[in-house]
C-alpha atoms as a PDB file:
ATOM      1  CA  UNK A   1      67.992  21.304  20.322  1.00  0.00           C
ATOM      2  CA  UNK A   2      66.376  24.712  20.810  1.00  0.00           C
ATOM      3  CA  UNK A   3      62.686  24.724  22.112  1.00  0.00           C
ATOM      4  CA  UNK A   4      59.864  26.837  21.298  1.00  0.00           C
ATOM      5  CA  UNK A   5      58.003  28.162  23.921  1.00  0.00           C
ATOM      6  CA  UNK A   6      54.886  30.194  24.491  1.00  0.00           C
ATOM      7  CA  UNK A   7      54.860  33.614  24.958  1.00  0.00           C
ATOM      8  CA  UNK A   8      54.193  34.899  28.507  1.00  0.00           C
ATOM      9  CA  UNK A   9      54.780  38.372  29.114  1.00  0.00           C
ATOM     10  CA  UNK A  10      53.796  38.577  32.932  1.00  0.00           C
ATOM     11  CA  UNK A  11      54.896  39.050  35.745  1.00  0.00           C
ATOM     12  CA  UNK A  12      52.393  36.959  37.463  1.00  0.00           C
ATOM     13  CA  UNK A  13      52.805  34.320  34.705  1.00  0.00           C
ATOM     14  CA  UNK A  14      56.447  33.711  36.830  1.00  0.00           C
ATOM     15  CA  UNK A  15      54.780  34.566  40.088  1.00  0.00           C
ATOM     16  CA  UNK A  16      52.135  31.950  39.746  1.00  0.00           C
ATOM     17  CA  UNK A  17      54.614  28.978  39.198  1.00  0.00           C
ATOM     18  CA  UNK A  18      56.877  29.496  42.220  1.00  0.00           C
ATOM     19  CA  UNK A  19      54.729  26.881  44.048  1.00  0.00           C
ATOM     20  CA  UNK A  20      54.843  24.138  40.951  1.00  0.00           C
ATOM     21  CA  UNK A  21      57.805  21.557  40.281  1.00  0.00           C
ATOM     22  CA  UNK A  22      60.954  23.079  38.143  1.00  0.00           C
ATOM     23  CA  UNK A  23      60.461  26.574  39.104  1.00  0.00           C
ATOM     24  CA  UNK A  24      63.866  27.065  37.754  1.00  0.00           C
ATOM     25  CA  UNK A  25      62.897  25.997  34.386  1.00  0.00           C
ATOM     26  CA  UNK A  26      59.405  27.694  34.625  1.00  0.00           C
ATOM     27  CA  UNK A  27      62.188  31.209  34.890  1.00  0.00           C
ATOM     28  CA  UNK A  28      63.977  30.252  31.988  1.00  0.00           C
ATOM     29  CA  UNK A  29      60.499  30.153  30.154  1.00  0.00           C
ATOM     30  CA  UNK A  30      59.698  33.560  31.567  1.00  0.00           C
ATOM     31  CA  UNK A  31      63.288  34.843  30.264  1.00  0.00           C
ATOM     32  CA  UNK A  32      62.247  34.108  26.867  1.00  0.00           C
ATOM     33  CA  UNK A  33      58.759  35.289  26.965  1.00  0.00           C
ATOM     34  CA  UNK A  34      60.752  38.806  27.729  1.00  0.00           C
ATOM     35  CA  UNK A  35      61.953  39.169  24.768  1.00  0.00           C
ATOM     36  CA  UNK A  36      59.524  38.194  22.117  1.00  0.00           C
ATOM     37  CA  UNK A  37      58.996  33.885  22.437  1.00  0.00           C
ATOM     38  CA  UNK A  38      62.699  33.559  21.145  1.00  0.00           C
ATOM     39  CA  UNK A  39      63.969  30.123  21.206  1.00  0.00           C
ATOM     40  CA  UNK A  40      66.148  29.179  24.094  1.00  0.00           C
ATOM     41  CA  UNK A  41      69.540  27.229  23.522  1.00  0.00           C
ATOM     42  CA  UNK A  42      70.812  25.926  26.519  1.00  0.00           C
ATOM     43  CA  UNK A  43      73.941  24.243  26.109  1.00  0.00           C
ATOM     44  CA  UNK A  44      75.795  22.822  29.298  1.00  0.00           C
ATOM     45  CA  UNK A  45      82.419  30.151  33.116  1.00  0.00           C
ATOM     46  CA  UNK A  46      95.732  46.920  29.035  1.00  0.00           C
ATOM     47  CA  UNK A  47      98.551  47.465  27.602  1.00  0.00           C
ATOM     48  CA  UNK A  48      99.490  51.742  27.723  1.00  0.00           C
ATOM     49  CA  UNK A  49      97.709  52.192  24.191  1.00  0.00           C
ATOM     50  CA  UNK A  50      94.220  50.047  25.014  1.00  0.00           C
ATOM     51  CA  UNK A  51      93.611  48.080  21.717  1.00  0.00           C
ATOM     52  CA  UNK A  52      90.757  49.797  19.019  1.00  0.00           C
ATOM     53  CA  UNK A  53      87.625  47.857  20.635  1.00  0.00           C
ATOM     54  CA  UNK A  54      84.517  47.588  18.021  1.00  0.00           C
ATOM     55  CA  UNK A  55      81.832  45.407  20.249  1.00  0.00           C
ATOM     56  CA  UNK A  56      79.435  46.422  17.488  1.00  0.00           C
ATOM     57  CA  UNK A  57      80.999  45.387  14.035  1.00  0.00           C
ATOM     58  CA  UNK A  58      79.751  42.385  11.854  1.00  0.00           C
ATOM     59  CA  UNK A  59      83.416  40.990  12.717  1.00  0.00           C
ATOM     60  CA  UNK A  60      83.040  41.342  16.179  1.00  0.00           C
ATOM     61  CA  UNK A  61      82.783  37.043  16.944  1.00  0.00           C
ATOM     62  CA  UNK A  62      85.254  34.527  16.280  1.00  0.00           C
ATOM     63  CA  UNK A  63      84.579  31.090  15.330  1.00  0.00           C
ATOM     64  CA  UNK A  64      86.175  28.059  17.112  1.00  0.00           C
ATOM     65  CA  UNK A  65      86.764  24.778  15.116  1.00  0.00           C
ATOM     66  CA  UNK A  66      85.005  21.137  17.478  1.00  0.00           C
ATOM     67  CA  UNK A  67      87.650  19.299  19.009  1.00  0.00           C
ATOM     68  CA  UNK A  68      87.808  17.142  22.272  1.00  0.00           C
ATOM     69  CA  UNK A  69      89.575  19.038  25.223  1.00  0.00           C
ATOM     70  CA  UNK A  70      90.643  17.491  28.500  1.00  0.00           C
ATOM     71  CA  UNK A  71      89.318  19.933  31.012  1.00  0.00           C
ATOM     72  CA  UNK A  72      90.318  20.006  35.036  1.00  0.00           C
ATOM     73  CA  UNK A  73      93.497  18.660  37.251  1.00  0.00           C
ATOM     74  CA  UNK A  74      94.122  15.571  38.699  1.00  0.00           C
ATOM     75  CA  UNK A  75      94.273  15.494  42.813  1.00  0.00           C
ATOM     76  CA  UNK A  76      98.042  14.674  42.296  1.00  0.00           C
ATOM     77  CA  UNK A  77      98.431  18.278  40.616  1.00  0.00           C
ATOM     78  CA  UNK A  78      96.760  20.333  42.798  1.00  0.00           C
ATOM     79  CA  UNK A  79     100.097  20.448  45.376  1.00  0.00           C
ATOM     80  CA  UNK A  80     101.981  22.076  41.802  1.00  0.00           C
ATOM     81  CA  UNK A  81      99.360  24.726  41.143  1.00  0.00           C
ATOM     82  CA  UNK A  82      98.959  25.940  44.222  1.00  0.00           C
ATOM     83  CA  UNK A  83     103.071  26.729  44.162  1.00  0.00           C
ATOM     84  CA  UNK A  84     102.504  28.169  40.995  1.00  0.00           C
ATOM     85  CA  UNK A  85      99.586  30.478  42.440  1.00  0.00           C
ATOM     86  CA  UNK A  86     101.180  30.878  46.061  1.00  0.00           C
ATOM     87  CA  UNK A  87      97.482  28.941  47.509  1.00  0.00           C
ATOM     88  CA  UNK A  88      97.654  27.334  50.307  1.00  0.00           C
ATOM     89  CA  UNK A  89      93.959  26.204  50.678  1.00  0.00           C
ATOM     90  CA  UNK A  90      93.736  22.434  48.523  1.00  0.00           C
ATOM     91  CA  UNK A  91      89.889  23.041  48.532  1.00  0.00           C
ATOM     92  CA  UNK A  92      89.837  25.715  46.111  1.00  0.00           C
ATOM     93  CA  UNK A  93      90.701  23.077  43.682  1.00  0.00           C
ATOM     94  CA  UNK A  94      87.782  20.800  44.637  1.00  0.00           C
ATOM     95  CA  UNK A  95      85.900  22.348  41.558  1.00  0.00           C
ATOM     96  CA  UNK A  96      88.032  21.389  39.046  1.00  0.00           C
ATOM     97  CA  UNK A  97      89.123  17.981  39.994  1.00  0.00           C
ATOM     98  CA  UNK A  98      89.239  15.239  37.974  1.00  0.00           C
ATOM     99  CA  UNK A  99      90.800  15.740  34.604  1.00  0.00           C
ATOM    100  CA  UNK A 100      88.179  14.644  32.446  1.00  0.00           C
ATOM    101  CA  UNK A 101      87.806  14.832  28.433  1.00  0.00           C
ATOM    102  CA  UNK A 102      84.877  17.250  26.779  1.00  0.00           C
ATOM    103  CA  UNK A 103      83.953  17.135  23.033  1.00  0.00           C
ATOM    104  CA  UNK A 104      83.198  20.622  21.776  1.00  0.00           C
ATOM    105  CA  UNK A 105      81.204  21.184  18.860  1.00  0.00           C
ATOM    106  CA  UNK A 106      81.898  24.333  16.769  1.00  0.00           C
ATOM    107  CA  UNK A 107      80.747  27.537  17.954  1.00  0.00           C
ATOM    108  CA  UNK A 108      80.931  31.316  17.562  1.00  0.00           C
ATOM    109  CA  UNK A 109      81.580  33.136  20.617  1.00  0.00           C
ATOM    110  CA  UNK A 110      82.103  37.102  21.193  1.00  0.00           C
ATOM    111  CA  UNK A 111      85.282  38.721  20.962  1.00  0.00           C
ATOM    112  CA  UNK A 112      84.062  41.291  23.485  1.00  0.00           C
ATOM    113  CA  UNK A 113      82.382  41.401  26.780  1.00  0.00           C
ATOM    114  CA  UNK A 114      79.058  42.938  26.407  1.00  0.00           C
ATOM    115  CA  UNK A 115      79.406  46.773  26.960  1.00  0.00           C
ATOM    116  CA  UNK A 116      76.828  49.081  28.838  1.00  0.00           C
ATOM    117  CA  UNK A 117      75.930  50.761  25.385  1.00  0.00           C
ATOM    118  CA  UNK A 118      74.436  47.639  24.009  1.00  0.00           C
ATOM    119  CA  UNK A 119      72.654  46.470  27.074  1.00  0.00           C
ATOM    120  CA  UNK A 120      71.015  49.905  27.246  1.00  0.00           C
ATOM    121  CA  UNK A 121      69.642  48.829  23.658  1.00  0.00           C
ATOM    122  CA  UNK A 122      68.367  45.828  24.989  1.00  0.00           C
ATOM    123  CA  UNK A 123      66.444  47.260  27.854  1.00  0.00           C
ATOM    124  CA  UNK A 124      65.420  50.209  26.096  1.00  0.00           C
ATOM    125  CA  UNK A 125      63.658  47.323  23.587  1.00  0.00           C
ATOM    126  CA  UNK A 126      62.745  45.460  26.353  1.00  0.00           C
ATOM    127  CA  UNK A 127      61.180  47.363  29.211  1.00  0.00           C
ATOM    128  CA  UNK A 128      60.555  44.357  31.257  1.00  0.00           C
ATOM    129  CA  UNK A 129      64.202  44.378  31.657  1.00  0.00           C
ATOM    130  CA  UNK A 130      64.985  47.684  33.124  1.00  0.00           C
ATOM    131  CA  UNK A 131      65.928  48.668  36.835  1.00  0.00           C
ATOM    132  CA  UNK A 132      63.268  48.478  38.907  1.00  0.00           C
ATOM    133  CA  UNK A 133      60.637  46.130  37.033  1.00  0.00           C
ATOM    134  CA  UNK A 134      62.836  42.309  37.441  1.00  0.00           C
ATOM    135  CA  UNK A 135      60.670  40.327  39.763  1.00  0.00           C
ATOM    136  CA  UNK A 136      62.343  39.946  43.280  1.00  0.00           C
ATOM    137  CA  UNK A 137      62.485  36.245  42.385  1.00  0.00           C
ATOM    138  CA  UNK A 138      64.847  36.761  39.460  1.00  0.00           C
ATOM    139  CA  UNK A 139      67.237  38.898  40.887  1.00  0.00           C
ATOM    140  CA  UNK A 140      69.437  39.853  44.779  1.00  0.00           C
ATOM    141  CA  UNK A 141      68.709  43.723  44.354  1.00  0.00           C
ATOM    142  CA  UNK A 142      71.605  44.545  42.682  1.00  0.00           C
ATOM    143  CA  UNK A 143      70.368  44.353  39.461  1.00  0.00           C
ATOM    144  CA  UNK A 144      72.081  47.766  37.182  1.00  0.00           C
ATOM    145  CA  UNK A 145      72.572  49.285  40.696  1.00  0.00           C
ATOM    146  CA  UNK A 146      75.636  50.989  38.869  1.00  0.00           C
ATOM    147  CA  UNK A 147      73.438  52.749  36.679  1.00  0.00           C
ATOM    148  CA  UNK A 148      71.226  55.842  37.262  1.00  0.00           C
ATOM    149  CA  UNK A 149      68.248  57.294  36.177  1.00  0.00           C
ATOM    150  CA  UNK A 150      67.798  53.758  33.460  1.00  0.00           C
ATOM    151  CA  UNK A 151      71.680  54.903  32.165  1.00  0.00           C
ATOM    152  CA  UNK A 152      75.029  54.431  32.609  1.00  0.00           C
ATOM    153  CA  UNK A 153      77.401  57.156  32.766  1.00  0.00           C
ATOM    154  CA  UNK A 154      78.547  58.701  29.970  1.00  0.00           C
ATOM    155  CA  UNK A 155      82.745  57.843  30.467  1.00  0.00           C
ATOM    156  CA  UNK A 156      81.406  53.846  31.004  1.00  0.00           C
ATOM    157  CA  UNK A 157      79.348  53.851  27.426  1.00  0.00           C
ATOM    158  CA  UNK A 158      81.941  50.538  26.230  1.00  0.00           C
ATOM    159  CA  UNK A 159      82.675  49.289  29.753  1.00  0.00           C
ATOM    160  CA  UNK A 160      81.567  45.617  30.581  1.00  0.00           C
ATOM    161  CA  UNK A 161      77.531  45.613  31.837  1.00  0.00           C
ATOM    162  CA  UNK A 162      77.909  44.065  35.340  1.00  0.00           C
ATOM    163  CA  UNK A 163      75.681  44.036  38.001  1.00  0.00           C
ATOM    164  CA  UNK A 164      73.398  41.097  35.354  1.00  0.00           C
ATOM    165  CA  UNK A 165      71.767  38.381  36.794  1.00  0.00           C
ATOM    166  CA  UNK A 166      71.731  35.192  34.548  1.00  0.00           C
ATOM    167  CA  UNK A 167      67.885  35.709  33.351  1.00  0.00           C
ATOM    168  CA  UNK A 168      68.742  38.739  31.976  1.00  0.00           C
ATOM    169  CA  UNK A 169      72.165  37.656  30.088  1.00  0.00           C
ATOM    170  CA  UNK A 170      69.976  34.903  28.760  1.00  0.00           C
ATOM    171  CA  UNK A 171      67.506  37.090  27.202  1.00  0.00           C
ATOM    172  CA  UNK A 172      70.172  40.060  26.233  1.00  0.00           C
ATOM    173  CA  UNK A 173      72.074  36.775  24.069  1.00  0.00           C
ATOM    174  CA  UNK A 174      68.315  35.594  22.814  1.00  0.00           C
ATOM    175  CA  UNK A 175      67.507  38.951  21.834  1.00  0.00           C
ATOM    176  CA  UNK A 176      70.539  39.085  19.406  1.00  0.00           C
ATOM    177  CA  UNK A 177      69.993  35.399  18.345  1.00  0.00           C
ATOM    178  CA  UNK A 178      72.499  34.468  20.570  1.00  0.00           C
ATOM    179  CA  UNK A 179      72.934  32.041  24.017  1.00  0.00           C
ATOM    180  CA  UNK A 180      75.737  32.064  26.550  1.00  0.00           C
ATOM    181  CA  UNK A 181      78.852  30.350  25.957  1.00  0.00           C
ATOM    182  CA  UNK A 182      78.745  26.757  27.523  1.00  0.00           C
ATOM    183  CA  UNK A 183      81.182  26.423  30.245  1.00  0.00           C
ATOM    184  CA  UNK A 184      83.362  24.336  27.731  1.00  0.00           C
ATOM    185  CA  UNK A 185      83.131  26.281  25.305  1.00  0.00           C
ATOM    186  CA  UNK A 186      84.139  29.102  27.651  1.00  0.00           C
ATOM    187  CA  UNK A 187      87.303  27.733  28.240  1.00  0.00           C
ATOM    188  CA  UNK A 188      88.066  26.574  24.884  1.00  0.00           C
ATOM    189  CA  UNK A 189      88.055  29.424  23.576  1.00  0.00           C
ATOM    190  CA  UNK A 190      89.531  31.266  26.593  1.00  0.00           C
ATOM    191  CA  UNK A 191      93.298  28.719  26.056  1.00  0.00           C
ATOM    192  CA  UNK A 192      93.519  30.428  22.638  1.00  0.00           C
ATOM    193  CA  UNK A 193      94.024  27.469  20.597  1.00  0.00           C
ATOM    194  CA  UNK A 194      97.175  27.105  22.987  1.00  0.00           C
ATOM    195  CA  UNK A 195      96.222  23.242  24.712  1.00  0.00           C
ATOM    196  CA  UNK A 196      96.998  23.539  28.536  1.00  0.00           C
ATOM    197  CA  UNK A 197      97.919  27.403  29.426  1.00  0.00           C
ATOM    198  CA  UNK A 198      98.216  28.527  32.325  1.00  0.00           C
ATOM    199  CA  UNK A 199      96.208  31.727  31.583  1.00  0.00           C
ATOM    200  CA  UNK A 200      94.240  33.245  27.684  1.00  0.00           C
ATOM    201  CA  UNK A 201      98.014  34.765  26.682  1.00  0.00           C
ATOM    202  CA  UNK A 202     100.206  31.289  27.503  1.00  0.00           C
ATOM    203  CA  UNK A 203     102.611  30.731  30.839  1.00  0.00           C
ATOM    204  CA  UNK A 204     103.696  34.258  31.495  1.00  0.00           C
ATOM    205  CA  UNK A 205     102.848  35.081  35.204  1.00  0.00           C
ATOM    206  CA  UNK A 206      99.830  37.352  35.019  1.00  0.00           C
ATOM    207  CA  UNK A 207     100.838  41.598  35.195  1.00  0.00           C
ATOM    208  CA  UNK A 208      98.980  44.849  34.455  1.00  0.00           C
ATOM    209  CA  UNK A 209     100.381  44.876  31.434  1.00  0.00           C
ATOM    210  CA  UNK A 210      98.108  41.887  29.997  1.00  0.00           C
ATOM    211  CA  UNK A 211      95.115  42.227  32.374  1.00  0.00           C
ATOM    212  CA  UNK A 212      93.115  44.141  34.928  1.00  0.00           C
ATOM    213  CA  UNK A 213      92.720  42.287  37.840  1.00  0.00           C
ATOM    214  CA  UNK A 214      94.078  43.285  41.810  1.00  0.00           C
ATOM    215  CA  UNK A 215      97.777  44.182  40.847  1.00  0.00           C
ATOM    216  CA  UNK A 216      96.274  46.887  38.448  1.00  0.00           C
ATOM    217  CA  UNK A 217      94.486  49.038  41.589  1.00  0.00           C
ATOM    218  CA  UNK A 218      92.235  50.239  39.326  1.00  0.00           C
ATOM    219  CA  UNK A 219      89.454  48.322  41.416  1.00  0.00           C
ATOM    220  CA  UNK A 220      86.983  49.040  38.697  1.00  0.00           C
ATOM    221  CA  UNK A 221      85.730  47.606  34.731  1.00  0.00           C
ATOM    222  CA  UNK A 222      88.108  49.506  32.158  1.00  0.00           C
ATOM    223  CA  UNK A 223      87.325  49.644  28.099  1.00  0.00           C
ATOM    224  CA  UNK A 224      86.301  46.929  26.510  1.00  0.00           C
ATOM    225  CA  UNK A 225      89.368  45.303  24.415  1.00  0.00           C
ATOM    226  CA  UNK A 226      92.060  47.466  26.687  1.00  0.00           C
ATOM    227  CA  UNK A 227      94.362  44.880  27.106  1.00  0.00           C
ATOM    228  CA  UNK A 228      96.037  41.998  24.361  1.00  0.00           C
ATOM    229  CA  UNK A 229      93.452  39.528  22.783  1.00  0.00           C
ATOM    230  CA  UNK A 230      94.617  35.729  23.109  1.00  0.00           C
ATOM    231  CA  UNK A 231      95.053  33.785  20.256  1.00  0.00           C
ATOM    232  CA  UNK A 232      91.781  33.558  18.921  1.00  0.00           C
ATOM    233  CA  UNK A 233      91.156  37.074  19.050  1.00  0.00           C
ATOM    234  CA  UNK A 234      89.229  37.312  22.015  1.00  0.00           C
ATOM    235  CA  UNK A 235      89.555  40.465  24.001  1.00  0.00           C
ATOM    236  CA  UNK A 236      89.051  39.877  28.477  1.00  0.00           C
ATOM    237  CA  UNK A 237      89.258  36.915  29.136  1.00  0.00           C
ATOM    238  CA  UNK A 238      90.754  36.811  31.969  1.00  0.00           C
ATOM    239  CA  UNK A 239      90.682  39.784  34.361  1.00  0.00           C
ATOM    240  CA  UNK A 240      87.706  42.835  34.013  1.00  0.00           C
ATOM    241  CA  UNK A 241      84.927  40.993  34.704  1.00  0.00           C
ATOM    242  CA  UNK A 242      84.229  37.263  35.432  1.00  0.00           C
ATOM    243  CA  UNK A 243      82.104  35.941  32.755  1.00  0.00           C
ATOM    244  CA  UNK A 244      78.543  33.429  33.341  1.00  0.00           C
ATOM    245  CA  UNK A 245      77.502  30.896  32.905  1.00  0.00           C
ATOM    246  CA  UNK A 246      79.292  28.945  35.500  1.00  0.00           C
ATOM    247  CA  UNK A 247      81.378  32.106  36.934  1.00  0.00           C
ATOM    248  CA  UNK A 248      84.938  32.047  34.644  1.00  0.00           C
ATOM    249  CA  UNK A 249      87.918  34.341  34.131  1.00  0.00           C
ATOM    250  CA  UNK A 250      89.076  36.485  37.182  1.00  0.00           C
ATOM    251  CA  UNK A 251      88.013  39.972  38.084  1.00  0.00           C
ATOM    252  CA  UNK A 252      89.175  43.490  38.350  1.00  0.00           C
ATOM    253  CA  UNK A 253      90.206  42.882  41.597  1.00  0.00           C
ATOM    254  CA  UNK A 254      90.726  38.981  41.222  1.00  0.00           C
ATOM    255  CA  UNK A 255      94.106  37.619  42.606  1.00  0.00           C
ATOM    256  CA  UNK A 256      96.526  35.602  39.469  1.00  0.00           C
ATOM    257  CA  UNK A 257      94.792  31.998  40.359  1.00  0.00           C
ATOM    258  CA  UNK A 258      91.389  33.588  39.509  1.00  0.00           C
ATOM    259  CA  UNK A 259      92.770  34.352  35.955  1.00  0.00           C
ATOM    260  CA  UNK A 260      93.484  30.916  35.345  1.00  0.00           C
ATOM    261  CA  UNK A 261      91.812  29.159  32.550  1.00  0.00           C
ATOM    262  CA  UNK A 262      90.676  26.004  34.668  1.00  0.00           C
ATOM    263  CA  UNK A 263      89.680  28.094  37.553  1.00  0.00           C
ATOM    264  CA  UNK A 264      85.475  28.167  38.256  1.00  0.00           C
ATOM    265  CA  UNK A 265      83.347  29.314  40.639  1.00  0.00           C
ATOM    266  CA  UNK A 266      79.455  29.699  40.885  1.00  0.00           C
ATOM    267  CA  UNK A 267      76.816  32.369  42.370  1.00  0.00           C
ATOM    268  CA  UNK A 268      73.338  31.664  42.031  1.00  0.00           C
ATOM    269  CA  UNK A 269      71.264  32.369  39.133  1.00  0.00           C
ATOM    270  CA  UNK A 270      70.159  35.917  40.461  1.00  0.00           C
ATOM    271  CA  UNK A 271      73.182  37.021  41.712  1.00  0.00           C
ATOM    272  CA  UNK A 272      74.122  40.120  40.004  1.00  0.00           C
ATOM    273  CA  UNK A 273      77.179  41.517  41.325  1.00  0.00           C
ATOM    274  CA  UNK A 274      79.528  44.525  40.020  1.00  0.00           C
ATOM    275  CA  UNK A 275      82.523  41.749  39.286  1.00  0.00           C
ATOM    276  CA  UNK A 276      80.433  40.039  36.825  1.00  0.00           C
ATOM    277  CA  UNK A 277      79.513  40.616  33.226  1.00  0.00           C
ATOM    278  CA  UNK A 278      78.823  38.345  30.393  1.00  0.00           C
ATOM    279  CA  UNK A 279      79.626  37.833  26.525  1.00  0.00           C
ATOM    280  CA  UNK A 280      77.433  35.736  23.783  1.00  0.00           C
ATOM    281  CA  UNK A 281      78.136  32.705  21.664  1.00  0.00           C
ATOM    282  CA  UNK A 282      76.175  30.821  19.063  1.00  0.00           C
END
């Protein structure tokens, strides 16, 4: 159920509750007092000719029929996938063990990452947002470090934003009536109505032609939509960027077990970092 909160524009508003219980949720209220009292939704992670990308068309989400997914391994898998993935260290699997079963409502979720251009909108919109004025407590000091002079440059216009913390995706998805994708949902909608692949496009080991991640050296975002869309239609994935809320989906210079759809990791709520961007659901 969404919640209506009062508007608190601040910065000593968040300052001034760091010494109270549930500062964390005291942040969240300060995320939507950023961008106009919204109501906050919290909902418990190329091919040679890149692929027409249009971030900013009506079309541009997909909607995902409910259903109840099993999500996770069992301890008794973890010896096959980390043959499959060449791992040697069990404890990377720690996160995703046990198999366990998750009932998924409907949603909408993006078919694109969110690019530069229409973050720029949002912080042009919403000053309180822009390099330089997030409160040290919201962010590691990386916030839009990639960008300079407020902008990004002008060859990275429909690259992934990265370098986000989570306060800010929250408000950039509020701002468009939006939330970030649940972790479930995430990965729902990341299998591609396939039920158990290994990766967003099926089984086929992972290769530049179907993703950017370390075996494409380009150590760096690329276009939005560059590479195949899985069977929903959603464009990224895996590879690019890893995606919030819990951190899903493999980098630019992720290794083949990052990629995979069962795969999660975490950073803390202000950690932006350059690896790291973000897409909306509903």
């Amino acid at each position: 159920m969404a919640t209506k909160l009062p508007f608190r524009s601040s910065i000593e508003a968040v300052a001034s509750t760091k010494q109270s219980d549930g500062f964390i949720r005291q942040l969240a209220a300060f995320t939507i007092a950023l961008v106009g009292g919204l109501a906050l939704a919290m909902t418990p992670g190329g091919r040679g000719c890149p692929h027409k990308a249009s971030p900013e068309s009506a079309s541009s989400m997909t909607h995902i029929s409910s259903s109840t997914i099993a999500c996770g391994v069992e301890t008794g898998e973890i010896a096959k996938f980390q043959k499959i993935f060449s791992v040697t260290v069990a404890q990377l699997f720690e996160e995703i063990v046990p198999k366990h079963k998750v009932r998924v409502a409907s949603f909408w979720i993006d078919k694109y990452l969110v690019t530069n251009s229409q973050f720029k909108k949002f912080v042009d919109g919403h000053p309180d947002w822009q390099a330089g004025k997030v409160p040290a407590e919201l962010d590691n000091g990386r916030y839009l470090n990639h960008w300079a002079k407020g902008t990004f440059r002008a060859d990275q216009e429909n690259h992934p934003v990265v370098n986000v913390n989570w306060y800010a995706a929250t408000a950039y998805c509020q701002a468009q009536s939006k939330r970030l994708p649940s972790e479930a949902e995430w990965e729902y909608a990341a299998r591609g109505g396939l039920e158990a692949p290994l990766f967003p496009w099926g089984d086929e080991p992972a290769s530049p032609r179907l993703a950017n991640y370390s075996a494409s050296k380009l150590h760096t975002t690329s276009l939005v939509g560059s590479y195949p869309p899985n069977g929903y239609g959603i464009y990224d994935m895996a590879g690019e960027v890893r995606s919030r809320r819990v951190i899903r989906g493999g980098s630019f210079d992720g290794d083949p077990i990052n990629l995979w759809v069962e795969y999660r990791d975490s950073h803390p709520a202000n950690g932006s970092q350059a690896f790291v961007g973000f897409r909306c659901a509903k």
